[in-house]
C-alpha atoms as a PDB file:
ATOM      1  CA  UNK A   1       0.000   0.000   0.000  1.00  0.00           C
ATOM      2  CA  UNK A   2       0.865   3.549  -0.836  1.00  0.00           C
ATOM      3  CA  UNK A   3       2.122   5.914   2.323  1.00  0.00           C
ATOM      4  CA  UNK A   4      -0.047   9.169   1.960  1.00  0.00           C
ATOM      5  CA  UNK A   5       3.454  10.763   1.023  1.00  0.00           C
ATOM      6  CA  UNK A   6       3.750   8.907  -1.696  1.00  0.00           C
ATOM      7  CA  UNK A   7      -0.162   9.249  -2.439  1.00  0.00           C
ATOM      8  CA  UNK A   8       0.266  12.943  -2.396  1.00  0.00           C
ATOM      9  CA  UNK A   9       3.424  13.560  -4.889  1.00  0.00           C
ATOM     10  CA  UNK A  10       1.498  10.967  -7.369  1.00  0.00           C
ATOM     11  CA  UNK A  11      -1.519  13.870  -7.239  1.00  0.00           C
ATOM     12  CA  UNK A  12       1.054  17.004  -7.596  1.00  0.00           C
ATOM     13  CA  UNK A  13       2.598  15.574 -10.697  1.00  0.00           C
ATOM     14  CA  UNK A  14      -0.941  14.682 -12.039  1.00  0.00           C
ATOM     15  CA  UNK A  15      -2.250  18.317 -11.180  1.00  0.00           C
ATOM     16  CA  UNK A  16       0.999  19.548 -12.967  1.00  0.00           C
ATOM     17  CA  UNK A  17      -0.098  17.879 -16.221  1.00  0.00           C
ATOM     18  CA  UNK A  18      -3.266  19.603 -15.788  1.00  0.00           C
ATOM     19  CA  UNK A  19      -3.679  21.168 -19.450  1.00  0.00           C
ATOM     20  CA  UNK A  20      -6.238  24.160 -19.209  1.00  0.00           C
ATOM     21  CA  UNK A  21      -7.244  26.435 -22.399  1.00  0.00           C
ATOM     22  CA  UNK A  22      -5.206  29.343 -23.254  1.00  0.00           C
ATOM     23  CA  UNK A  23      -7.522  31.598 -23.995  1.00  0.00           C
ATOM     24  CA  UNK A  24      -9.291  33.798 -22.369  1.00  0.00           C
ATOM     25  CA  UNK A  25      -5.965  34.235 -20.346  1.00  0.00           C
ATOM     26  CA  UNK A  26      -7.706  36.094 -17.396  1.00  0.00           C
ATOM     27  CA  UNK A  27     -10.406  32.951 -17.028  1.00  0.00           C
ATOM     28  CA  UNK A  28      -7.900  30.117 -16.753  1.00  0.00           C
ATOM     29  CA  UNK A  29      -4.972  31.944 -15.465  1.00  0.00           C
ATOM     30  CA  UNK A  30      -6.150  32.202 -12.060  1.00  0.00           C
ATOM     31  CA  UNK A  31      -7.472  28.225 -11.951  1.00  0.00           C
ATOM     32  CA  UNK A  32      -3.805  27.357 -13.029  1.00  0.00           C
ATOM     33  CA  UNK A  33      -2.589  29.606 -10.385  1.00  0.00           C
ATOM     34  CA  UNK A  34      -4.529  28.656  -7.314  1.00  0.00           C
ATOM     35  CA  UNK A  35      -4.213  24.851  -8.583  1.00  0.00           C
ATOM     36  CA  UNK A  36      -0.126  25.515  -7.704  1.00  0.00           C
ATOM     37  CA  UNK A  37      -0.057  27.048  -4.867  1.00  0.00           C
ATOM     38  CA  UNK A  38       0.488  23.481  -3.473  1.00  0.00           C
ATOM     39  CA  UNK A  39      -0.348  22.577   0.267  1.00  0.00           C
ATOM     40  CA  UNK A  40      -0.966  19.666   1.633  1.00  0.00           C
ATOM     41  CA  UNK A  41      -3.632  18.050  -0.532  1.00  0.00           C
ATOM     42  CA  UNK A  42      -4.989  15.494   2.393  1.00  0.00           C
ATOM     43  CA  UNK A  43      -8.624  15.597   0.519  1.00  0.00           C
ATOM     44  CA  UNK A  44      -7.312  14.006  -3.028  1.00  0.00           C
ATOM     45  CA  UNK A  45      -4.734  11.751  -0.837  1.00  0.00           C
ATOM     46  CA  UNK A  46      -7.793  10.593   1.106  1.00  0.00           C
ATOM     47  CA  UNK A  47      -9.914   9.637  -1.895  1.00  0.00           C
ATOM     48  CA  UNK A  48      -6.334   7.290  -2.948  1.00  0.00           C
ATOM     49  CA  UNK A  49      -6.469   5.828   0.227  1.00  0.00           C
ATOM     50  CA  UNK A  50     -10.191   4.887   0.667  1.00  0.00           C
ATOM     51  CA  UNK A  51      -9.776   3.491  -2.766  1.00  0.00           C
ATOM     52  CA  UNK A  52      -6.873   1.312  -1.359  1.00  0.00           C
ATOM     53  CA  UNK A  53      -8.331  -0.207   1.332  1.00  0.00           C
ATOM     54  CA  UNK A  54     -10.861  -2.059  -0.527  1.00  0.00           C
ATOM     55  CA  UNK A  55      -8.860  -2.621  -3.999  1.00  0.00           C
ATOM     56  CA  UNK A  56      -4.726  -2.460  -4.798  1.00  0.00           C
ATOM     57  CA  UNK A  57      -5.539  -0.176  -7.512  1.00  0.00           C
ATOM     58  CA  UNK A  58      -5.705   3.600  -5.863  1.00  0.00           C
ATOM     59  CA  UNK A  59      -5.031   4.701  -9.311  1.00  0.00           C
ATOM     60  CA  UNK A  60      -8.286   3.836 -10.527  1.00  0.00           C
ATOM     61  CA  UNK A  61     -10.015   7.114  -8.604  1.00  0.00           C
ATOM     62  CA  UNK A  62      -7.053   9.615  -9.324  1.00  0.00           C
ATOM     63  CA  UNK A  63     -10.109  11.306 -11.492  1.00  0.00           C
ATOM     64  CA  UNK A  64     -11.989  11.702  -8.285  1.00  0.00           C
ATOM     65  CA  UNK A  65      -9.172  12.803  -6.760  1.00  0.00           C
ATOM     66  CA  UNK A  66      -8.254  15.569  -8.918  1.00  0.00           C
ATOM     67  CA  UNK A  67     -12.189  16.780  -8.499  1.00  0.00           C
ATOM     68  CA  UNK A  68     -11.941  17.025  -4.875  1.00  0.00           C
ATOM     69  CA  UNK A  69      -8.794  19.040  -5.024  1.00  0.00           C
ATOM     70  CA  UNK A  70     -10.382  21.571  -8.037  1.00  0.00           C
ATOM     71  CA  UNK A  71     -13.460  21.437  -6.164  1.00  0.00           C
ATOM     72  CA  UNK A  72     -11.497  22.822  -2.888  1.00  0.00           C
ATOM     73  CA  UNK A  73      -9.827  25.166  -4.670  1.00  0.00           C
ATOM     74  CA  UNK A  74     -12.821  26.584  -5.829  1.00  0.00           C
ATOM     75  CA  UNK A  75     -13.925  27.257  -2.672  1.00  0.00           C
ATOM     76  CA  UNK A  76     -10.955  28.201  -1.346  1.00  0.00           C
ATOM     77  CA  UNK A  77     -11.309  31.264  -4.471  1.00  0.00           C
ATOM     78  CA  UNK A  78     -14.761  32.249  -3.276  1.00  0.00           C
ATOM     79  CA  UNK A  79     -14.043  32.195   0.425  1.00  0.00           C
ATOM     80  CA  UNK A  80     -11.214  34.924   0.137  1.00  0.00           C
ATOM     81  CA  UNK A  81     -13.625  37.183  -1.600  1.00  0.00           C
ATOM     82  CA  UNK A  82     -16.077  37.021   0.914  1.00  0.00           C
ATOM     83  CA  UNK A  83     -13.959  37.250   3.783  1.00  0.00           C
ATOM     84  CA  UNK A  84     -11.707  39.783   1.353  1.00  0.00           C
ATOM     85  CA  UNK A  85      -8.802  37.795   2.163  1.00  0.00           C
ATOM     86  CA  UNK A  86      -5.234  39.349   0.664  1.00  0.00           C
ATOM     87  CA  UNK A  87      -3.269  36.272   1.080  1.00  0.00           C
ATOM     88  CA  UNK A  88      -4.053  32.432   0.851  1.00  0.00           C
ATOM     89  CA  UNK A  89      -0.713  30.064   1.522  1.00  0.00           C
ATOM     90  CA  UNK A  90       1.515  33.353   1.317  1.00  0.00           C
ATOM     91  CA  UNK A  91       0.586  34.623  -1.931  1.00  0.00           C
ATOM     92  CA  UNK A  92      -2.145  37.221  -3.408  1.00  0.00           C
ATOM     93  CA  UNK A  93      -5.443  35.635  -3.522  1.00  0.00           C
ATOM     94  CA  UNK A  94      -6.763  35.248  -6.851  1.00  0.00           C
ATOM     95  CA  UNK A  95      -9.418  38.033  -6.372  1.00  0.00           C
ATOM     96  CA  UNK A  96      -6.235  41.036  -5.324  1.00  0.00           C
ATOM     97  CA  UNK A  97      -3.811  39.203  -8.132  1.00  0.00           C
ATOM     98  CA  UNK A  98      -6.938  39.473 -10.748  1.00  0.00           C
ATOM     99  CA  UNK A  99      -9.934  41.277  -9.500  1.00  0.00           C
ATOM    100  CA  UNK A 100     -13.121  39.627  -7.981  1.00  0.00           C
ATOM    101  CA  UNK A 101     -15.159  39.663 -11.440  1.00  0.00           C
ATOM    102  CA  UNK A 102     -12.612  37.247 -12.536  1.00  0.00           C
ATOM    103  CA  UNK A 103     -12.009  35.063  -9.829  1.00  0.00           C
ATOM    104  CA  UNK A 104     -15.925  34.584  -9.575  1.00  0.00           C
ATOM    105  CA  UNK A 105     -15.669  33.774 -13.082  1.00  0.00           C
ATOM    106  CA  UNK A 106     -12.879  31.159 -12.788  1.00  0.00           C
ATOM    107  CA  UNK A 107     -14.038  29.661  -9.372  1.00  0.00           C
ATOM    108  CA  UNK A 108     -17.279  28.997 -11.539  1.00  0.00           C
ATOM    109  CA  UNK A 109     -15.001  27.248 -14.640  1.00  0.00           C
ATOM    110  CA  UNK A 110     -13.627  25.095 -11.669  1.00  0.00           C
ATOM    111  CA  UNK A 111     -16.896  23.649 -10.847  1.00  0.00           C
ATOM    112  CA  UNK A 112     -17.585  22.428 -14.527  1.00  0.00           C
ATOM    113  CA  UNK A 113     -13.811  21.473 -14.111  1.00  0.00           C
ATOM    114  CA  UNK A 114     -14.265  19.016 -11.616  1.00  0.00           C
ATOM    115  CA  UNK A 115     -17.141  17.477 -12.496  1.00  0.00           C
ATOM    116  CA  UNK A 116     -14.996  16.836 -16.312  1.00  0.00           C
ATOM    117  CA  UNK A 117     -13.096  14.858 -13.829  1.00  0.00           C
ATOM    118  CA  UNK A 118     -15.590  13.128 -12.390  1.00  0.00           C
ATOM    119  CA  UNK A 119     -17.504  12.071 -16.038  1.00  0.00           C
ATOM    120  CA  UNK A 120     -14.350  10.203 -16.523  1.00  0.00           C
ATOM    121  CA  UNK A 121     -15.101   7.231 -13.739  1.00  0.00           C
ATOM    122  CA  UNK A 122     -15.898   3.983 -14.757  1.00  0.00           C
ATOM    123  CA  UNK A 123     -20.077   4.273 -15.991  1.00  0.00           C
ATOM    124  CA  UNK A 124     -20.503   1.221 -13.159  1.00  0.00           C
ATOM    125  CA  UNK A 125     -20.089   4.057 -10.175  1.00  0.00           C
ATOM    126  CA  UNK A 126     -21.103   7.130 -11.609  1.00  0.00           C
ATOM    127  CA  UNK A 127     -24.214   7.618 -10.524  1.00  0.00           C
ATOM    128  CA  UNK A 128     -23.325   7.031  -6.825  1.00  0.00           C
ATOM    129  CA  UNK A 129     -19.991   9.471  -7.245  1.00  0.00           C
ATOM    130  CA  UNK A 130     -22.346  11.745  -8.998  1.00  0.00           C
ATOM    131  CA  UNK A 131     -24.678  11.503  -6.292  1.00  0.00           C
ATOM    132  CA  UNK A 132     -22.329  11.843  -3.539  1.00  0.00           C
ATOM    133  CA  UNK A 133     -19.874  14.768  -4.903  1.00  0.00           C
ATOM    134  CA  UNK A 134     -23.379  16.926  -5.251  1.00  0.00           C
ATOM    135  CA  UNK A 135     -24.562  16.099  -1.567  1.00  0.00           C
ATOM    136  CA  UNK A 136     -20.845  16.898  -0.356  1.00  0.00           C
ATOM    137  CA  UNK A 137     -20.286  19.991  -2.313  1.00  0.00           C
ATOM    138  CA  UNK A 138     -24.045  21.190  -1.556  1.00  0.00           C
ATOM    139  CA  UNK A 139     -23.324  20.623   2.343  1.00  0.00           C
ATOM    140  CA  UNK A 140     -19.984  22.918   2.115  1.00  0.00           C
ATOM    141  CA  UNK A 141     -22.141  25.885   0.380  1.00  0.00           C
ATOM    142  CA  UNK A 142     -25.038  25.060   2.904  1.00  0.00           C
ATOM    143  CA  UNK A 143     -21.710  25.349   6.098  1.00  0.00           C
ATOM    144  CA  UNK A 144     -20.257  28.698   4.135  1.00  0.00           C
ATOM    145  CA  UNK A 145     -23.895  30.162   4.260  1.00  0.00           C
ATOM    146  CA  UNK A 146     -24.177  29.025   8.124  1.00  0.00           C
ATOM    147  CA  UNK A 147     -21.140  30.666   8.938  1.00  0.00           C
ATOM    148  CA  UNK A 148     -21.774  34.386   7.253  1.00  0.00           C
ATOM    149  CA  UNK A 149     -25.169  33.753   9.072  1.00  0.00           C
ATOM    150  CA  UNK A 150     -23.321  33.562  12.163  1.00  0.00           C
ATOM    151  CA  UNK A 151     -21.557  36.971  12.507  1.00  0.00           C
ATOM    152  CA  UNK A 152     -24.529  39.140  12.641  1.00  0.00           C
ATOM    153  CA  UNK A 153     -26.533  36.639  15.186  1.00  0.00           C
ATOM    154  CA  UNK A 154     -26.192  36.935  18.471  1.00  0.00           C
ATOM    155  CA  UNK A 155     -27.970  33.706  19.711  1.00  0.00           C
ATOM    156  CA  UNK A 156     -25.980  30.959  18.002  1.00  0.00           C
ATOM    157  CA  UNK A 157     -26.235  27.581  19.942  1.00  0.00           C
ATOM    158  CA  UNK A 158     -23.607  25.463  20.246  1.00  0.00           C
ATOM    159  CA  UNK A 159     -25.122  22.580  18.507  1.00  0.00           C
ATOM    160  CA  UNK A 160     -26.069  25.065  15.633  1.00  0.00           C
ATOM    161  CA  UNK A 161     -21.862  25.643  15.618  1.00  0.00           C
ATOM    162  CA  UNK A 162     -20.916  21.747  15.476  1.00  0.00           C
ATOM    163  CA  UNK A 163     -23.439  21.705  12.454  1.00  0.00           C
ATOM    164  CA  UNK A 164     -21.913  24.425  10.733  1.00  0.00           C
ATOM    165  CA  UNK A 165     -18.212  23.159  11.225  1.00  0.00           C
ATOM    166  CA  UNK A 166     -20.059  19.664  10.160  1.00  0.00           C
ATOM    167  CA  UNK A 167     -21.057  21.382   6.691  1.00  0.00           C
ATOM    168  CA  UNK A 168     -17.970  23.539   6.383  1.00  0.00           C
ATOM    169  CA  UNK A 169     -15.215  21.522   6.844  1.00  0.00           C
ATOM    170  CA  UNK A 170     -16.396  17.660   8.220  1.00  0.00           C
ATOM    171  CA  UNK A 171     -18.570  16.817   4.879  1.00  0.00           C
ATOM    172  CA  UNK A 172     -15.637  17.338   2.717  1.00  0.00           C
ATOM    173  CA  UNK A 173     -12.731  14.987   4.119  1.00  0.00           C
ATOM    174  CA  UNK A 174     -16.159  12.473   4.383  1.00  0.00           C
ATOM    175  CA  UNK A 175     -17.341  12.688   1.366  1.00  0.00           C
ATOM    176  CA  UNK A 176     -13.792  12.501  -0.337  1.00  0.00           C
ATOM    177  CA  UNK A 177     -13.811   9.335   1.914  1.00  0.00           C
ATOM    178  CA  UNK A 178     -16.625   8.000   0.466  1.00  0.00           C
ATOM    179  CA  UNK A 179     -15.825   9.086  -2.946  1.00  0.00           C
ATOM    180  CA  UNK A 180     -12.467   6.774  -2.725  1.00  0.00           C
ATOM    181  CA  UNK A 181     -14.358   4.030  -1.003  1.00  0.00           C
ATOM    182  CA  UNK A 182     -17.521   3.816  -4.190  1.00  0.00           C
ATOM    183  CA  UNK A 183     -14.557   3.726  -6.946  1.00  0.00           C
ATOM    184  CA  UNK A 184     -12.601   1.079  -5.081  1.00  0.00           C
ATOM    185  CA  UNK A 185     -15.908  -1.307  -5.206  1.00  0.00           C
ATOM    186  CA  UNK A 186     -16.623  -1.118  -1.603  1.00  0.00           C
ATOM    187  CA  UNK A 187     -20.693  -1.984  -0.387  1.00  0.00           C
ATOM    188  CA  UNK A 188     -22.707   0.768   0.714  1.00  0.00           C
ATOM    189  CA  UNK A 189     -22.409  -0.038   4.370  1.00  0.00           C
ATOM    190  CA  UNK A 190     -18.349   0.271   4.356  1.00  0.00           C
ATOM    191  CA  UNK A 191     -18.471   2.933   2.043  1.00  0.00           C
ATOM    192  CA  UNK A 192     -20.944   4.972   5.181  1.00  0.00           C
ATOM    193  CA  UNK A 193     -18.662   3.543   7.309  1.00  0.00           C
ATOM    194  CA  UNK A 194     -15.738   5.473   5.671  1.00  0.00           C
ATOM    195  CA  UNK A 195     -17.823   8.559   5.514  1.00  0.00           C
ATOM    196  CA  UNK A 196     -18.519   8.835   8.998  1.00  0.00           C
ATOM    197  CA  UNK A 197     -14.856   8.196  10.053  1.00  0.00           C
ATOM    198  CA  UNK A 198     -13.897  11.479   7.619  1.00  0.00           C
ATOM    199  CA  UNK A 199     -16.682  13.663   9.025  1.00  0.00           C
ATOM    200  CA  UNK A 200     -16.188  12.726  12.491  1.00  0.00           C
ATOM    201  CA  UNK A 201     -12.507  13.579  12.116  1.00  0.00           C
ATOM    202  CA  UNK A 202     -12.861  16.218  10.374  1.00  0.00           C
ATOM    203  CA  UNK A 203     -15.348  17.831  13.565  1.00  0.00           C
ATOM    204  CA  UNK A 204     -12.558  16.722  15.599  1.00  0.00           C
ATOM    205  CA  UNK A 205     -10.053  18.460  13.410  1.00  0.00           C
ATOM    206  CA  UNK A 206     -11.974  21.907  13.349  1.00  0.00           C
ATOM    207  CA  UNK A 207     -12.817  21.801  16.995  1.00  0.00           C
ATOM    208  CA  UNK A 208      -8.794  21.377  17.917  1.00  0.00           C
ATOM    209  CA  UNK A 209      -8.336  24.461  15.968  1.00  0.00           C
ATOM    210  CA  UNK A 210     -10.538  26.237  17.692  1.00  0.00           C
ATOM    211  CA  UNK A 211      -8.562  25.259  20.943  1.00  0.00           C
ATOM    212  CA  UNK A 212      -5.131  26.001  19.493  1.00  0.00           C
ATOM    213  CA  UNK A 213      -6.541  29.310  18.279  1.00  0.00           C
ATOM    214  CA  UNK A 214      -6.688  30.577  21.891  1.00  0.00           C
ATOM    215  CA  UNK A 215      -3.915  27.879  23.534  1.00  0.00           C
ATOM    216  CA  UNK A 216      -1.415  27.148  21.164  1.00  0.00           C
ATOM    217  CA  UNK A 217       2.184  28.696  20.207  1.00  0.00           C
ATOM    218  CA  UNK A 218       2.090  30.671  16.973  1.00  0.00           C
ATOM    219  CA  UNK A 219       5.375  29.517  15.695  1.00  0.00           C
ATOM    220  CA  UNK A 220       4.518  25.898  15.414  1.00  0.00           C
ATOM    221  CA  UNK A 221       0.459  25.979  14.759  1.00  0.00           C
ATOM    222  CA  UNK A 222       1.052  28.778  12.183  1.00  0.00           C
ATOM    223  CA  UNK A 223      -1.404  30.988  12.982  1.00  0.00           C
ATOM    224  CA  UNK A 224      -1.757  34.475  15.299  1.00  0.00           C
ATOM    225  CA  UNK A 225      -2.740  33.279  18.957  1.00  0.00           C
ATOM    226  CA  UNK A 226      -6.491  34.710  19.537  1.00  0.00           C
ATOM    227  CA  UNK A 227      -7.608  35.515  15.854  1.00  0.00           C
ATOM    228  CA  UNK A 228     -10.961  34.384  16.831  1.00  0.00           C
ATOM    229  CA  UNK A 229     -10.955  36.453  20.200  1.00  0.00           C
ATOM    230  CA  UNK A 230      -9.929  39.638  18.546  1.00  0.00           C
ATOM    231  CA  UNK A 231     -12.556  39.061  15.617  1.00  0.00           C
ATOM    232  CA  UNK A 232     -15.570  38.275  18.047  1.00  0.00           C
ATOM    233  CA  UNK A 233     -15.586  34.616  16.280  1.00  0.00           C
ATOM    234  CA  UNK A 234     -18.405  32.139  17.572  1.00  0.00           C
ATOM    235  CA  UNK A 235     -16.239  29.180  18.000  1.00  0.00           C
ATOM    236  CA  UNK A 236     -16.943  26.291  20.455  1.00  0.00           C
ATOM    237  CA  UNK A 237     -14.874  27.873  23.738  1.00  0.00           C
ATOM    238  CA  UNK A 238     -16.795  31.323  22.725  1.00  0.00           C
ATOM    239  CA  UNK A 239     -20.238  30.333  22.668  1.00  0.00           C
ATOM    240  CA  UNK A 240     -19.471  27.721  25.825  1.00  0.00           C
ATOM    241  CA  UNK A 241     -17.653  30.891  27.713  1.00  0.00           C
ATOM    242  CA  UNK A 242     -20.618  32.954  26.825  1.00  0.00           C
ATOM    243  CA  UNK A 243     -23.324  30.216  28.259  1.00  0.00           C
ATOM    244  CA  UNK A 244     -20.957  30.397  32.055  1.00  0.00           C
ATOM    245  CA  UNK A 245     -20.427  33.748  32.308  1.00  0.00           C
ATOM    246  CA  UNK A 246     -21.710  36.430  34.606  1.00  0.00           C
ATOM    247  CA  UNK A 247     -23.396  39.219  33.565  1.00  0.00           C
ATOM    248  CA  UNK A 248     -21.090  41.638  34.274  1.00  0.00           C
ATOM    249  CA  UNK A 249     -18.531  39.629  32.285  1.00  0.00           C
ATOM    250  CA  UNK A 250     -20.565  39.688  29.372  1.00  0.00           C
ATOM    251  CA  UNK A 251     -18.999  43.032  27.969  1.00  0.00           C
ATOM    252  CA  UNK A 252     -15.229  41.509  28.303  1.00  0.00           C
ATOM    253  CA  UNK A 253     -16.318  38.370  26.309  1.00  0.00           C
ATOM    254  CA  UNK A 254     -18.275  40.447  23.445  1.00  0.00           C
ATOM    255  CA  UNK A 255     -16.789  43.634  23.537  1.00  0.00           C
ATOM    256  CA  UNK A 256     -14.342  44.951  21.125  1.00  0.00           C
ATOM    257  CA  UNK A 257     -10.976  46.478  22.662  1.00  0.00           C
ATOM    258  CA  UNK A 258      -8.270  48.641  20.950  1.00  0.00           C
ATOM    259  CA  UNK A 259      -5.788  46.900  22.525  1.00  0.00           C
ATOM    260  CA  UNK A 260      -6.031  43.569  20.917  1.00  0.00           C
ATOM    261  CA  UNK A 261      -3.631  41.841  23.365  1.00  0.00           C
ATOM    262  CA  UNK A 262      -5.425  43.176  26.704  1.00  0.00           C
ATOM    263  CA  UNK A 263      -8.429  41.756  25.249  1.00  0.00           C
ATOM    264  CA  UNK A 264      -7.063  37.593  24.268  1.00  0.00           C
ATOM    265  CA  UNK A 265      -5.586  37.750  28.065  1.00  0.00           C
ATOM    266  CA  UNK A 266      -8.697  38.906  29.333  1.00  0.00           C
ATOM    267  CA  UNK A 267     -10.774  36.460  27.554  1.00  0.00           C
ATOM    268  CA  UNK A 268      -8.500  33.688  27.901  1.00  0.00           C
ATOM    269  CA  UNK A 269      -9.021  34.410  31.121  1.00  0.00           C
ATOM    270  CA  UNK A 270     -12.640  34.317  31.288  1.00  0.00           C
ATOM    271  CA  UNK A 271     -11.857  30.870  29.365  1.00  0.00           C
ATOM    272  CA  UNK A 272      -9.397  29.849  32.016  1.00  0.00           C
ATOM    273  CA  UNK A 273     -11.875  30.249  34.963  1.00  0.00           C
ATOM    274  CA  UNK A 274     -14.651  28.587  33.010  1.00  0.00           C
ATOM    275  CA  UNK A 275     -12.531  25.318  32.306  1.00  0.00           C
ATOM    276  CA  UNK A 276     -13.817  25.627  28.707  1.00  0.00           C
ATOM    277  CA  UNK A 277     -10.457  24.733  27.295  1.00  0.00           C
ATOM    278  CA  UNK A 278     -11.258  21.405  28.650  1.00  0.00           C
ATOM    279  CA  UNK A 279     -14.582  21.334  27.623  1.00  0.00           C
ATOM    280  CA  UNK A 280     -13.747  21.666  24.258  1.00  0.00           C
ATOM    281  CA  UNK A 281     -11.223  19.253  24.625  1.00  0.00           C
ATOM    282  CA  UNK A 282     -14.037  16.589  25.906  1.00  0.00           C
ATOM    283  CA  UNK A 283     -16.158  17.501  22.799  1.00  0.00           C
ATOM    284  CA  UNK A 284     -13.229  17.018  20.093  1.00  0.00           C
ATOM    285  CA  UNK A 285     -12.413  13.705  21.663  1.00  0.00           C
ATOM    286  CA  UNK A 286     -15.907  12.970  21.345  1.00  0.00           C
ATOM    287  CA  UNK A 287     -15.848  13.094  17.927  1.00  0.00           C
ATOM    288  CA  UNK A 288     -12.420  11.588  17.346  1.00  0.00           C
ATOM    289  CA  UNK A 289     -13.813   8.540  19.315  1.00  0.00           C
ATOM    290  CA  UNK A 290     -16.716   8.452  17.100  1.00  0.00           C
ATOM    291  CA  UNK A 291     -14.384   8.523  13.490  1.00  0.00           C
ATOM    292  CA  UNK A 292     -12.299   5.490  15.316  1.00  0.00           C
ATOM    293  CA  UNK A 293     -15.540   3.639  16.168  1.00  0.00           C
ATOM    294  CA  UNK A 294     -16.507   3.651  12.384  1.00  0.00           C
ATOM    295  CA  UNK A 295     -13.000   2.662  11.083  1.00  0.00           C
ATOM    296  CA  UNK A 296     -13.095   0.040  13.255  1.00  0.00           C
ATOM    297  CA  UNK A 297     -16.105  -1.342  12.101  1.00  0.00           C
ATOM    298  CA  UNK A 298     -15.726  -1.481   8.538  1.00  0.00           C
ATOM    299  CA  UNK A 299     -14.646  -5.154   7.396  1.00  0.00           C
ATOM    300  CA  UNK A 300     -11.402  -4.800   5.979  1.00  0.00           C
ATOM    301  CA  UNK A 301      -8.040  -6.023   7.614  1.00  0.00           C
ATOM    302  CA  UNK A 302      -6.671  -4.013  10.054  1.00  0.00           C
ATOM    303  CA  UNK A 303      -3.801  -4.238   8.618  1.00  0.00           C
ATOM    304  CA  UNK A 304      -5.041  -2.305   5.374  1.00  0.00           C
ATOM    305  CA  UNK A 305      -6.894   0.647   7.642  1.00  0.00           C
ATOM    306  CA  UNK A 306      -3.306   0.976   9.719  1.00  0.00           C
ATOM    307  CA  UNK A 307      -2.507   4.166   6.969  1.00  0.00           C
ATOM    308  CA  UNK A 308      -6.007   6.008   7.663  1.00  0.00           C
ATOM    309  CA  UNK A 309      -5.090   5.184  11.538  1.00  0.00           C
ATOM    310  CA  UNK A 310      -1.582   6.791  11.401  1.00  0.00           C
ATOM    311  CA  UNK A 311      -3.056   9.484   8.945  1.00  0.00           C
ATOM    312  CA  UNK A 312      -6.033  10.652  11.249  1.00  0.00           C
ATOM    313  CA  UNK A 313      -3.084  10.799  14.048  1.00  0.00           C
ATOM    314  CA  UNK A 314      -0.860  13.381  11.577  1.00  0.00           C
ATOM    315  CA  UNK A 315      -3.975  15.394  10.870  1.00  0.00           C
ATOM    316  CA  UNK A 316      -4.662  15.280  14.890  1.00  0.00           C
ATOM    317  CA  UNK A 317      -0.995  15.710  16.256  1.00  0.00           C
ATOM    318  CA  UNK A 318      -0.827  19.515  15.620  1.00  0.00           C
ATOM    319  CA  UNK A 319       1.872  21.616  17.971  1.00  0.00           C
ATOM    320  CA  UNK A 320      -0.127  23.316  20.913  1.00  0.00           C
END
């Protein structure tokens, strides 16, 4: 079996043989550009290795594969305009390096993009890859949509958040699961199985984030310490915080502060007193116990889910 390493430089050199049209430039430009900005491509790598475990042909879904990552792209392109991102992975997003007319345009061409990939499966699964790619990507639009909704309401539950971050960010590494799983021949119970492993850890995932957001050391997560605290963010130790709280501690929680730095110790604080670190750290495990209960219970060797084991422990094992 292939190591996800390996998995992953078989998917940049396919994406580097990528041949879009030349013309109009300003159209497929940005799709070539955003398509090279690299990363770590764990949503095509996952589609190789659900394929794997059921068949010792990965190769066989490297179509699906390449959807998933145009498909993420694509979002990725639409996201930055919304949020009016400058920079994604370091360098101009394609909105600033084009303008937001054309990177509409081209996130749009990279729809219709990936599903060119996905005509070219074999006609036995293409209905169910059809069928699951349009509930996945539907779900992400339905989580982006959530999560605008979010920053002008001010009575967000919690359970509304782990739905969100489900949609988002958890249907994606599932679905890519699942994707894998349908092209390697899998049944349709294994193939759920797979699913619910990807969503689960990817919950798990975006609920460590939101820890290591407030908790972890900048230089080895990557990220500014308190992001979410300075922006007013309803992540899972906000809205838990704000469900503790006093009153009177109400305005340090939801206020805004010129001095960004008084206000992440003050509400780090507020988290500190609440224990809601730890709360959120019960909740992610929750969810990371769920993804391990479903790989467990799909009936392959355990010797062929040992890479999704050791992979969902890479994807976990961040620096705090």
């Amino acid at each position: 079996m292939h190591s996800p390493t390996e998995l992953q430089q078989i998917i940049e050199n396919e994406i580097f043989k990528l041949a879009y049209p030349s013309k109009p430039a300003d159209l497929y430009d940005p799709i070539k550009y955003i398509m090279s900005l690299g990363g770590k491509r764990i949503r095509p790598v996952v589609v190789l290795m659900a394929t794997e475990l059921f068949t010792d042909e990965p190769l066989k879904a490297i179509d699906v594969a390449l959807a998933i990552e145009t498909f993420h792209n694509f979002t990725l392109v639409h996201d930055d305009i919304m949020d009016n991102a400058p920079l994604r992975r370091g360098k101009q997003t394609v909105h600033e390096k084009w303008s937001v007319n054309n990177a509409i345009l081209s996130g749009d061409v990279m729809m219709v993009e990936s599903n060119k990939h996905l005509s070219k499966v074999d006609i036995s699964v293409l209905k169910p890859v059809l069928d699951t790619f349009n509930q996945t990507a539907q779900g992400v639009c339905e989580g982006q949509q959530l999560d605008m909704e979010f920053e002008t309401r001010d009575n967000v539950s919690i359970p509304e958040y782990i739905e969100m971050i489900r949609l988002k960010t958890a249907v994606l590494l599932g679905g890519a699961m699942k994707l894998g799983a349908i092209v390697g021949g899998a049944d349709e119970k294994n193939a759920d199985l797979l699913y619910q492993f990807g969503e689960n850890l990817g919950v798990a995932f975006q609920l460590q984030d939101d820890i290591l957001d407030v908790y972890g050391d900048p230089e080895k997560f990557g990220k500014q310490v308190g992001g979410d605290i300075i922006s007013n963010k309803k992540t899972f130790l906000h809205l838990t915080a704000k469900a503790l709280v006093q009153p009177e501690e109400l305005p340090t929680l939801l206020g805004d502060h010129e001095n960004t730095e008084i206000k992440v110790k003050a509400v780090t604080q507020l988290y500190d007193s609440y224990q809601v670190k730890e709360q959120a750290n019960v909740e992610m495990e929750k969810y990371l116990n769920k993804a391990y209960q479903a790989l467990y219970q799909i009936a392959v060797s355990e010797d062929r889910k040992n890479l999704l084991r050791q992979l969902a422990k890479q994807i976990m094992d961040r620096e705090s």
